[in-house]
N, C-alpha and C. Protein backbone atom coordinates (compact mmCIF):
# COMPACT_ATOMS: atom_id res chain seq x y z
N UNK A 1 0.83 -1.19 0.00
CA UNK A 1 0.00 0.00 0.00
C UNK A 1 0.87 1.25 0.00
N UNK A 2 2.31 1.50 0.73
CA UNK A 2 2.93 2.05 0.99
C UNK A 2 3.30 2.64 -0.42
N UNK A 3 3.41 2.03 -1.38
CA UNK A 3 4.58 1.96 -2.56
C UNK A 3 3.57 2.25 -3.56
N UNK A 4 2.09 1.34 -3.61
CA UNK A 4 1.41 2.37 -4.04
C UNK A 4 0.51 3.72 -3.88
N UNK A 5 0.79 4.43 -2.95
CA UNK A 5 0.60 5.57 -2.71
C UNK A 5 2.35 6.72 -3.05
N UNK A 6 3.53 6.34 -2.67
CA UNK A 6 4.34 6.27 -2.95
C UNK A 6 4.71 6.67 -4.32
N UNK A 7 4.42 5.92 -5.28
CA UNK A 7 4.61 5.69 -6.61
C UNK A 7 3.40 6.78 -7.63
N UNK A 8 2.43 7.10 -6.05
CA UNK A 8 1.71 7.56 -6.93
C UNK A 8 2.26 9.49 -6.99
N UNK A 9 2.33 9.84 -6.12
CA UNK A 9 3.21 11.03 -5.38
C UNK A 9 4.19 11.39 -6.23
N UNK A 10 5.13 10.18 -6.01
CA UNK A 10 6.99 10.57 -6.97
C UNK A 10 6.87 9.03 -7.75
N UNK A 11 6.43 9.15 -8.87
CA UNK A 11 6.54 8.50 -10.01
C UNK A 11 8.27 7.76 -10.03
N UNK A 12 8.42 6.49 -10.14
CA UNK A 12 10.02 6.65 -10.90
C UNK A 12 9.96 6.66 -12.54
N UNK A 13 9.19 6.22 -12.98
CA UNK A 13 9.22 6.40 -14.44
C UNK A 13 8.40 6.88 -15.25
N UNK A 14 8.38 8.31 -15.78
CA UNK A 14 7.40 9.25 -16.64
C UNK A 14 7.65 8.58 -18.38
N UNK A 15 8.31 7.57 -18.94
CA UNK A 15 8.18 6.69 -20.13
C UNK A 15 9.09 5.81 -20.04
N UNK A 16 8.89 5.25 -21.17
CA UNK A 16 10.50 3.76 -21.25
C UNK A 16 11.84 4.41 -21.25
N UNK A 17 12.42 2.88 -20.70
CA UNK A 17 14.21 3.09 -20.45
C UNK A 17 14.53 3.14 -21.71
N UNK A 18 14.34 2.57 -22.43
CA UNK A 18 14.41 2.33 -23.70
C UNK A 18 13.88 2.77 -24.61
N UNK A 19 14.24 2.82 -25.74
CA UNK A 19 13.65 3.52 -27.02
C UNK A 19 12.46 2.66 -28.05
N UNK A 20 13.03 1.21 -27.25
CA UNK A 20 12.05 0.55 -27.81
C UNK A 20 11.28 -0.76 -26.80
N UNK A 21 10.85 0.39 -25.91
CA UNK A 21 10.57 -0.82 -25.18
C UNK A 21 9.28 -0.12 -24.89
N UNK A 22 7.94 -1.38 -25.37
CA UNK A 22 6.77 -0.40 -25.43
C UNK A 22 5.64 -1.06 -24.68
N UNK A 23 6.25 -2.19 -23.66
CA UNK A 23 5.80 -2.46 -22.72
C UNK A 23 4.49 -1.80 -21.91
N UNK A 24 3.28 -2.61 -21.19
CA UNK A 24 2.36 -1.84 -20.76
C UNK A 24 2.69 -1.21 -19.00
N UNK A 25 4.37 -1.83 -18.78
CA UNK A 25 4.71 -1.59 -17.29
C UNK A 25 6.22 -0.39 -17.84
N UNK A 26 6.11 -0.17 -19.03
CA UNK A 26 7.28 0.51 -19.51
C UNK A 26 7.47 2.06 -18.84
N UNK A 27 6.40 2.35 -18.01
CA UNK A 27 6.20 3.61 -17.34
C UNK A 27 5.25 4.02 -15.68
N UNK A 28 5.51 3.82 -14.96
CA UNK A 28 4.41 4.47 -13.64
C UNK A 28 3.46 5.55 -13.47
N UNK A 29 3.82 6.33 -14.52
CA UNK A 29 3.36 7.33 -14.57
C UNK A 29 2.36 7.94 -16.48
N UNK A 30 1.45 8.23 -15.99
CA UNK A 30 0.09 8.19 -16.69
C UNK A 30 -0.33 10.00 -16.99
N UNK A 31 -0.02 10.44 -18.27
CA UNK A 31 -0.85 12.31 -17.91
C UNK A 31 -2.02 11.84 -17.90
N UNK A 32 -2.22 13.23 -17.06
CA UNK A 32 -3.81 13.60 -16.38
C UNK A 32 -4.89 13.64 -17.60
N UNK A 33 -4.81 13.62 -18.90
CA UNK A 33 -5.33 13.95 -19.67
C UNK A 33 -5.83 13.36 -20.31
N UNK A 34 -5.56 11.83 -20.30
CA UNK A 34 -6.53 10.49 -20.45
C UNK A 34 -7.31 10.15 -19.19
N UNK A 35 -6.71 10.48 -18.26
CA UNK A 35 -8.12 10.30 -17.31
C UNK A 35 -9.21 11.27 -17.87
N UNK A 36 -9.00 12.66 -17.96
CA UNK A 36 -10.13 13.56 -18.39
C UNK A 36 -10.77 12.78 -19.41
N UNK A 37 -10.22 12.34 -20.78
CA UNK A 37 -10.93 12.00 -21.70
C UNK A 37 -11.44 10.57 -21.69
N UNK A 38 -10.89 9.92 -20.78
CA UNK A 38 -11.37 8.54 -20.39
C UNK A 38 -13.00 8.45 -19.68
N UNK A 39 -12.57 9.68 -18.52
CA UNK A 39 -13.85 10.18 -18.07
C UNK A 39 -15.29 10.37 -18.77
N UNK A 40 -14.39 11.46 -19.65
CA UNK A 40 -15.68 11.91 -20.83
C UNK A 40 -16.49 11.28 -21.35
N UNK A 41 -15.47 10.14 -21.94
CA UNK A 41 -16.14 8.64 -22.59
C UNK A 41 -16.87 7.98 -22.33
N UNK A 42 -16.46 7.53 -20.60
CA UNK A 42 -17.33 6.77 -19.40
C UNK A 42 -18.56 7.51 -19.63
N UNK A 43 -18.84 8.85 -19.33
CA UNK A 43 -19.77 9.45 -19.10
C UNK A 43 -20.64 9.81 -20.63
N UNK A 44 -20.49 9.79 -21.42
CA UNK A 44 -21.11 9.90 -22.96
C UNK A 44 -21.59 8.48 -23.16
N UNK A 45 -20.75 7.59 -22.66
CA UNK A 45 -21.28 6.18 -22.75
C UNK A 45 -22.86 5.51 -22.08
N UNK A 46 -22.07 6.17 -20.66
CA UNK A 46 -23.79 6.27 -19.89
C UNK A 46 -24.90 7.24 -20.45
N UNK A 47 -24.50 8.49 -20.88
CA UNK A 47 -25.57 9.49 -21.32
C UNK A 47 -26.22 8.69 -23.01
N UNK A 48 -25.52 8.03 -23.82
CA UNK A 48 -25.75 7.32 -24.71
C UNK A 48 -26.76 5.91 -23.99
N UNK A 49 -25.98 4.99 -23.13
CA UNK A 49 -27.42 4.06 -22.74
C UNK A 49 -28.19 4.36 -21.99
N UNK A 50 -28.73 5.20 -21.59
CA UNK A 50 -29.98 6.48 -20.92
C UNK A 50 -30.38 6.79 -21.92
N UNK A 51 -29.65 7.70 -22.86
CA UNK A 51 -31.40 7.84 -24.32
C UNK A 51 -31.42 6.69 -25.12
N UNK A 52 -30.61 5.53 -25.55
CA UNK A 52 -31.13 4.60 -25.86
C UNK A 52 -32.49 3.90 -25.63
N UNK A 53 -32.40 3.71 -24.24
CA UNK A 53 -33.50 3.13 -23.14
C UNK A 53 -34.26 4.18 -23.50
N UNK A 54 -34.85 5.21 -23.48
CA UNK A 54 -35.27 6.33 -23.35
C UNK A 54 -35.93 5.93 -24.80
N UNK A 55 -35.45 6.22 -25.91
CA UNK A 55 -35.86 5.84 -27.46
C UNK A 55 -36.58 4.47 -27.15
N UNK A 56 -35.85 3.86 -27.32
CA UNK A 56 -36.35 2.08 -27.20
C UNK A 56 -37.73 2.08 -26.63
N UNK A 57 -38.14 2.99 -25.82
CA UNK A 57 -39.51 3.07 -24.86
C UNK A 57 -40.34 4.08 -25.97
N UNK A 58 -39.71 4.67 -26.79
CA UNK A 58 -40.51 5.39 -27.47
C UNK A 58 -40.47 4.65 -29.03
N UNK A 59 -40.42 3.61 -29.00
CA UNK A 59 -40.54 2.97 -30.11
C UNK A 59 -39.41 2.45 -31.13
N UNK A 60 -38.00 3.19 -30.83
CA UNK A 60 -37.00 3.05 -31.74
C UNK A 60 -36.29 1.65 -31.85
N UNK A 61 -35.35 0.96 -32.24
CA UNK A 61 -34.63 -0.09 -32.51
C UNK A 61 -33.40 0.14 -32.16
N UNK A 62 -32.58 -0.84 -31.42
CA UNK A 62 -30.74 -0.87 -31.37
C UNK A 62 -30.88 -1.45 -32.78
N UNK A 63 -29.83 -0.86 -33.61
CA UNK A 63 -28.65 -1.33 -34.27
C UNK A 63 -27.85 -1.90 -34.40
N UNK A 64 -27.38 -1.49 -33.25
CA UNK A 64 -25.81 -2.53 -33.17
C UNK A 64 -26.34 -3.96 -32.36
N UNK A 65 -26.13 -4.80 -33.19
CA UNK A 65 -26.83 -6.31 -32.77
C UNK A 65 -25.90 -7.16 -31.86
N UNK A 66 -24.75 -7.11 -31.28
CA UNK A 66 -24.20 -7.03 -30.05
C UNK A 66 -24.95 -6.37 -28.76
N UNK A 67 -25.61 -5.08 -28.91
CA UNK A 67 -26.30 -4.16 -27.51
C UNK A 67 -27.87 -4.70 -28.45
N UNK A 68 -28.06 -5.36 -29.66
CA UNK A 68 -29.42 -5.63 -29.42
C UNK A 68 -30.22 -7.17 -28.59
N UNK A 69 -28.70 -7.83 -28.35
CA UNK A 69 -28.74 -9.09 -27.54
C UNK A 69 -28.80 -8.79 -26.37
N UNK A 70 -27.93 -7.87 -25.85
CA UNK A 70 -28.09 -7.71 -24.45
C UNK A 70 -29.66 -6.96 -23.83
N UNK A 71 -30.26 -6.29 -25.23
CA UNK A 71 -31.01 -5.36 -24.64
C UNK A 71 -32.34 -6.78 -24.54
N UNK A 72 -32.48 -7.73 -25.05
CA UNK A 72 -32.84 -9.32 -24.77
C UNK A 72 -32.78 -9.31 -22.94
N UNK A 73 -32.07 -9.31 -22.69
CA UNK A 73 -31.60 -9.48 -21.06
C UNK A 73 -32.49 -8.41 -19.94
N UNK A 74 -32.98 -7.34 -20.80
CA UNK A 74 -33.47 -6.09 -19.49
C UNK A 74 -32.93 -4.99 -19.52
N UNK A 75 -33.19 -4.26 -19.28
CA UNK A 75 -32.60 -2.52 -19.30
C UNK A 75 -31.02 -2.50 -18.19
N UNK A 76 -31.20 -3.57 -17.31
CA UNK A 76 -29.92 -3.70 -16.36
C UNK A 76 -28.88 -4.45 -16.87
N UNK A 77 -29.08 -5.34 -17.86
CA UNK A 77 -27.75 -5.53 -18.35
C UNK A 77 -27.45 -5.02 -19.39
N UNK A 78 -28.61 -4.24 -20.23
CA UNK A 78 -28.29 -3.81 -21.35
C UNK A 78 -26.93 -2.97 -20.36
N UNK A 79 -27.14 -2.15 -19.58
CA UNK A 79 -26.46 -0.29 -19.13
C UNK A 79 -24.99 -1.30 -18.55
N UNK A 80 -25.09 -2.19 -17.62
CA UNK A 80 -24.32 -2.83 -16.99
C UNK A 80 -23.09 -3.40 -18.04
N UNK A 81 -23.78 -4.04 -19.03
CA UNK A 81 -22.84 -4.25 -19.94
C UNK A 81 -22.23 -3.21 -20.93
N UNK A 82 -23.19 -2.24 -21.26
CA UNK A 82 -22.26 -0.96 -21.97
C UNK A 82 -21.41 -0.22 -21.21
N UNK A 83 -21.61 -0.47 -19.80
CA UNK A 83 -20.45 0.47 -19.23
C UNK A 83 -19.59 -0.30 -18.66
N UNK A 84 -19.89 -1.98 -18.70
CA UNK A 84 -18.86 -2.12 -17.99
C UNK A 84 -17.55 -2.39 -19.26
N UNK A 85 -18.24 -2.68 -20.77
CA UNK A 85 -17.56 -3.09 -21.85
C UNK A 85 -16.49 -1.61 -22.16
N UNK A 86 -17.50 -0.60 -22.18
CA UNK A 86 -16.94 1.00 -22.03
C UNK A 86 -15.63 1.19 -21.14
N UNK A 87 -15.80 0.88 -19.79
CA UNK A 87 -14.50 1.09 -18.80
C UNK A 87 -13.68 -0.03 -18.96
N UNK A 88 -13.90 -1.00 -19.68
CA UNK A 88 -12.93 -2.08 -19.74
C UNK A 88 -11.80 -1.13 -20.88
N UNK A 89 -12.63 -0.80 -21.92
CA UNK A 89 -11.68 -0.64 -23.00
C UNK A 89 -11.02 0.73 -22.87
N UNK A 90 -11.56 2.12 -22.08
CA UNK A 90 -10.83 3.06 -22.06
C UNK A 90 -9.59 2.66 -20.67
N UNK A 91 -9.69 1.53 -19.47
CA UNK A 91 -8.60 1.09 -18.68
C UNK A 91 -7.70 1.05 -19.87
N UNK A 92 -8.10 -0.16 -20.80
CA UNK A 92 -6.88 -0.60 -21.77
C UNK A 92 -6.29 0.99 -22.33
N UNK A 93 -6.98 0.92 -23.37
CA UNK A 93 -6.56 2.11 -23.85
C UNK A 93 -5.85 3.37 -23.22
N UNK A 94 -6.21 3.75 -22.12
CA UNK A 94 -5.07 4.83 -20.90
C UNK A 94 -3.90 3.62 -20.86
N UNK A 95 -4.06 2.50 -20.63
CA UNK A 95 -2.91 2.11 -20.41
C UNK A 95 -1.83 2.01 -21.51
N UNK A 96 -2.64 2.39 -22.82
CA UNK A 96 -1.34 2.18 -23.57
C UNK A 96 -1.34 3.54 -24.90
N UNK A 97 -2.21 4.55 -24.23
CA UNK A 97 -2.03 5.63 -24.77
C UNK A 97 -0.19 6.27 -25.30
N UNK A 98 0.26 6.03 -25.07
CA UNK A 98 1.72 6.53 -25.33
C UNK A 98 2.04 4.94 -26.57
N UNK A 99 1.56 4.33 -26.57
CA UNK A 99 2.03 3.30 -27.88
C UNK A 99 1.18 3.70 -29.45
N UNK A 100 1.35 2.61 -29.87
CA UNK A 100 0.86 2.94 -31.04
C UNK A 100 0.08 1.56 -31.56
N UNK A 101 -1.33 2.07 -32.24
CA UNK A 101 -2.43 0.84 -32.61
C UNK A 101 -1.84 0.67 -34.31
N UNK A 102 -1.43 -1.16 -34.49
CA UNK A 102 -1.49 -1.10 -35.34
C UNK A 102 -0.21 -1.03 -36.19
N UNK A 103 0.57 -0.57 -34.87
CA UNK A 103 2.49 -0.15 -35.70
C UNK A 103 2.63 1.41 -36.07
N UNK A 104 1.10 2.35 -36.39
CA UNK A 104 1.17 3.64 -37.12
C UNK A 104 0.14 4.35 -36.33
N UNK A 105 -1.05 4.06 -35.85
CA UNK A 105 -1.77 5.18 -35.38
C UNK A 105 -1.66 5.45 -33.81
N UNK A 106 -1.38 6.54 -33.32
CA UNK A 106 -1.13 6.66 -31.52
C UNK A 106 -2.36 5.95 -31.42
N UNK A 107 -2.20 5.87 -29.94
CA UNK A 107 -3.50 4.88 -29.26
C UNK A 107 -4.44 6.06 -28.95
N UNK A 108 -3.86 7.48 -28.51
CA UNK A 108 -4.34 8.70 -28.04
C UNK A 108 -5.21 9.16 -29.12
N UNK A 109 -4.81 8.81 -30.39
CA UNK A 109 -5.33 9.46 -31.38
C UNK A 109 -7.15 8.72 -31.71
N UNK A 110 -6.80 7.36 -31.53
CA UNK A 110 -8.58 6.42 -30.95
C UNK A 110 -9.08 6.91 -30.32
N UNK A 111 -8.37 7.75 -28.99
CA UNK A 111 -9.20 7.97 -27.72
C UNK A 111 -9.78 8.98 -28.05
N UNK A 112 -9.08 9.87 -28.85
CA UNK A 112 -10.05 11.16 -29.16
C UNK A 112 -10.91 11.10 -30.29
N UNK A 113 -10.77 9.86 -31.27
CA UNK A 113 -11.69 9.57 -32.15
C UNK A 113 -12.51 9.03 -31.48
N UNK A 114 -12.60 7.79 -30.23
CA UNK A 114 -14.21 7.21 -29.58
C UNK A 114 -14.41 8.45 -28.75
N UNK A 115 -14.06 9.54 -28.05
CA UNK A 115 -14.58 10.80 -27.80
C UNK A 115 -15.48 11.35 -28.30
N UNK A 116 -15.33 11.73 -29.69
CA UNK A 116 -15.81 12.15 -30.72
C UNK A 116 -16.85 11.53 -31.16
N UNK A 117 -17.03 10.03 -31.47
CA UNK A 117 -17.99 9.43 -31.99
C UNK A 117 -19.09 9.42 -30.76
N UNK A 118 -18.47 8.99 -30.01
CA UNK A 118 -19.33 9.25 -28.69
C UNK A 118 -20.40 10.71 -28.59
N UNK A 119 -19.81 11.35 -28.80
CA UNK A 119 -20.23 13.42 -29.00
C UNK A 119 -21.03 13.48 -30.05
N UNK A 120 -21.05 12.66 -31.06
CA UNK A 120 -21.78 12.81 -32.06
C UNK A 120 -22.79 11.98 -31.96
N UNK A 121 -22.94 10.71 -31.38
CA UNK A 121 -23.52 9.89 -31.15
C UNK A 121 -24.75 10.11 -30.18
N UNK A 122 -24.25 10.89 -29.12
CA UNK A 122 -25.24 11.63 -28.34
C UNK A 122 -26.02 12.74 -28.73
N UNK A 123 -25.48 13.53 -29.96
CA UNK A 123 -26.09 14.94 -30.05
C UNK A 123 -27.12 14.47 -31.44
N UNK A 124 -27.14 12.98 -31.95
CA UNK A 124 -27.80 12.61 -32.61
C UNK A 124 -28.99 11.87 -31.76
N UNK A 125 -29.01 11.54 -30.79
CA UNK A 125 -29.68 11.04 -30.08
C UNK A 125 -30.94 11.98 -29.63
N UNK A 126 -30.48 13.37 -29.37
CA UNK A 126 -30.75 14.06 -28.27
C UNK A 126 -32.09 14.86 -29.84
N UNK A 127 -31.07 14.97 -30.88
CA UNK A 127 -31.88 15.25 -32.09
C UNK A 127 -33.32 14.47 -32.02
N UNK A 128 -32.87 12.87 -32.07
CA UNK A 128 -33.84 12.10 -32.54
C UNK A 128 -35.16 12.36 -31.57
N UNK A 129 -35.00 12.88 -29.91
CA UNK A 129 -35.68 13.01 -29.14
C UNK A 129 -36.47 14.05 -29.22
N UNK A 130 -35.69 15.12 -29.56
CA UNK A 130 -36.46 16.35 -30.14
C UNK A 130 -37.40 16.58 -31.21
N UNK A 131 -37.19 15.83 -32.13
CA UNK A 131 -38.00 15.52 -33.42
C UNK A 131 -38.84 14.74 -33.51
């Protein structure tokens, strides 16, 4: 407990020893700035399965036939499983924001593209409710 509180305070490593070492323990230290956008995500994710549910009661259809199986299950695993599938993948993703998806695209550069889709995804939603 010591070491992680410790570690969290005075970091020993802000990136790799190495130049090519792209390891997911290659660093202790994480910017603040994927938590923010990790956050965002989490939270667009939930504001996304809230008007889903919300539509779905007003007559609409899931799409995506992965969340149209779960929505099979109840409104509690539909949300349970989008957020818990949601925080699974932005953990990963913060964790390897400083690498690269693929050999060529930053990992950072996804995070602000599912940001985005997310942002759009909601303000289409919020449309469909209005109309």
């Amino acid at each position: 407990m010591v070491a992680l509180l410790r570690g969290g305070v005075r970091p020993r490593r802000h990136g790799p020893r190495r130049s090519d070492d792209v390891s997911i323990t290659s660093c202790d230290w994480h910017d603040p700035k994927w938590l923010l956008v990790g956050l965002m995500i989490l939270l667009l994710s939930l504001a996304d399965a809230i008007l889903t549910l919300w539509l779905l009661g007003q007559g609409a259809w899931e799409t995506n036939p992965l969340m149209a199986v779960l929505l099979g299950g109840g409104a509690r695993t539909f949300a349970l499983a989008k957020i818990g599938l949601t925080g699974l993948g932005v953990v990963l993703l913060s964790l390897l924001a400083r690498g690269r998806a693929f050999g060529r695209v930053p990992v950072g550069s996804v995070m602000y593209g599912i940001l985005i889709g997310y942002l759009v995804l909601v303000c289409y939603e919020l449309y469909l409710i209005a109309a």
